[in-house]
Protein backbone atom coordinates (compact mmCIF):
# COMPACT_ATOMS: atom_id res chain seq x y z
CA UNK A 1 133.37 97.67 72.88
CA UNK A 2 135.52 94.40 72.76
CA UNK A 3 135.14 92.00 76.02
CA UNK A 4 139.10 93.07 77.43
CA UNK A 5 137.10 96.08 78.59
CA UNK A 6 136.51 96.06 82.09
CA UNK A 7 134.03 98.29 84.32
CA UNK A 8 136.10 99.95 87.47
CA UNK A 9 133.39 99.92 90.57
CA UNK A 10 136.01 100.89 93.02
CA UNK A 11 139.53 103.74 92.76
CA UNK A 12 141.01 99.98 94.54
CA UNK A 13 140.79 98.21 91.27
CA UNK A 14 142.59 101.13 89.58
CA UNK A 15 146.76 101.89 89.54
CA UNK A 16 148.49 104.47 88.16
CA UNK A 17 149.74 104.06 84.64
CA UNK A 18 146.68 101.57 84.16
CA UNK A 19 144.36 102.80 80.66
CA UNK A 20 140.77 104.00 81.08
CA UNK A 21 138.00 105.54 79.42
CA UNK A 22 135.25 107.72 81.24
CA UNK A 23 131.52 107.57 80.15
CA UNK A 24 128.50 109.57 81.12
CA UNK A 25 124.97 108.71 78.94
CA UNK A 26 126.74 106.74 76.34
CA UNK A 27 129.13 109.74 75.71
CA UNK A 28 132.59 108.76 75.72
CA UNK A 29 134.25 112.07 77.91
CA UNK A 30 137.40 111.06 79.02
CA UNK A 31 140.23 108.48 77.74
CA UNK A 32 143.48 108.39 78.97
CA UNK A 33 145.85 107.17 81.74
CA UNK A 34 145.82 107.24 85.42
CA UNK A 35 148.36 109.04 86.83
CA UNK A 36 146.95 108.57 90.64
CA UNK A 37 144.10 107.46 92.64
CA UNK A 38 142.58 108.56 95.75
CA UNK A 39 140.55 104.86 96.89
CA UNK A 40 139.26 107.04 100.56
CA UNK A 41 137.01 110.00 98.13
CA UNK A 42 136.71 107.05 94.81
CA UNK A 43 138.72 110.22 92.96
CA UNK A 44 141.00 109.58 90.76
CA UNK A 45 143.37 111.68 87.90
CA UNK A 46 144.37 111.03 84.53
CA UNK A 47 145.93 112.41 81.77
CA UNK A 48 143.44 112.93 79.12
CA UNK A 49 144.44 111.69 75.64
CA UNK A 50 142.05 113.44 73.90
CA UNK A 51 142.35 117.00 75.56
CA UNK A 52 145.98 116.64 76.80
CA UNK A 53 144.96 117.78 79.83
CA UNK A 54 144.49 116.62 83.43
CA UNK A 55 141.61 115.50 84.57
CA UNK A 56 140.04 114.57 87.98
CA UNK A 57 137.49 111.68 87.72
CA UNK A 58 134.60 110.93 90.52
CA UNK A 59 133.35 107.19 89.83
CA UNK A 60 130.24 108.34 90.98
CA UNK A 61 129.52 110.37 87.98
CA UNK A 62 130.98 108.73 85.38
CA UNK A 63 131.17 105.17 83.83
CA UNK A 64 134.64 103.83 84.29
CA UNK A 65 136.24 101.39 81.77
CA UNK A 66 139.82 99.89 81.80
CA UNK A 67 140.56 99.67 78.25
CA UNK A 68 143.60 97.96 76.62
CA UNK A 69 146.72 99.61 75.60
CA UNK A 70 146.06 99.56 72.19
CA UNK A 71 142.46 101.68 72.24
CA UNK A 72 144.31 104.57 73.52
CA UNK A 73 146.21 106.91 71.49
């Protein structure tokens, strides 16, 4: 991963429209963008780019990384 990646602790750091990529054990699951954000439950949706389908994301679960525009199709 290059350093413009940036780990997401909090749905606060995140807007909609913003690029992300969800991890869990080193396995890339998710990638897409975020299409809205719930900061009171730390849920948020996007629109996965690799599924084309929408996808609720608890940052509890998962590793969250803001990616740059370019790393996502």
């Amino acid at each position: 991963m290059s350093a413009t990646y940036r780990e997401i602790r909090a749905c606060s750091e995140l807007s909609p429209g913003e690029r992300v990529e969800a991890w869990r054990d080193g396995t890339l699951i998710y990638r897409g963008r975020v299409l809205a954000v719930v900061p009171a439950l730390e849920l948020f949706w996007i629109d996965d780019a690799r599924t084309g389908t929408r996808q609720l994301l608890d940052l509890d679960q998962l590793r969250v990384l803001q990616c740059p525009l370019r790393a996502v199709a």
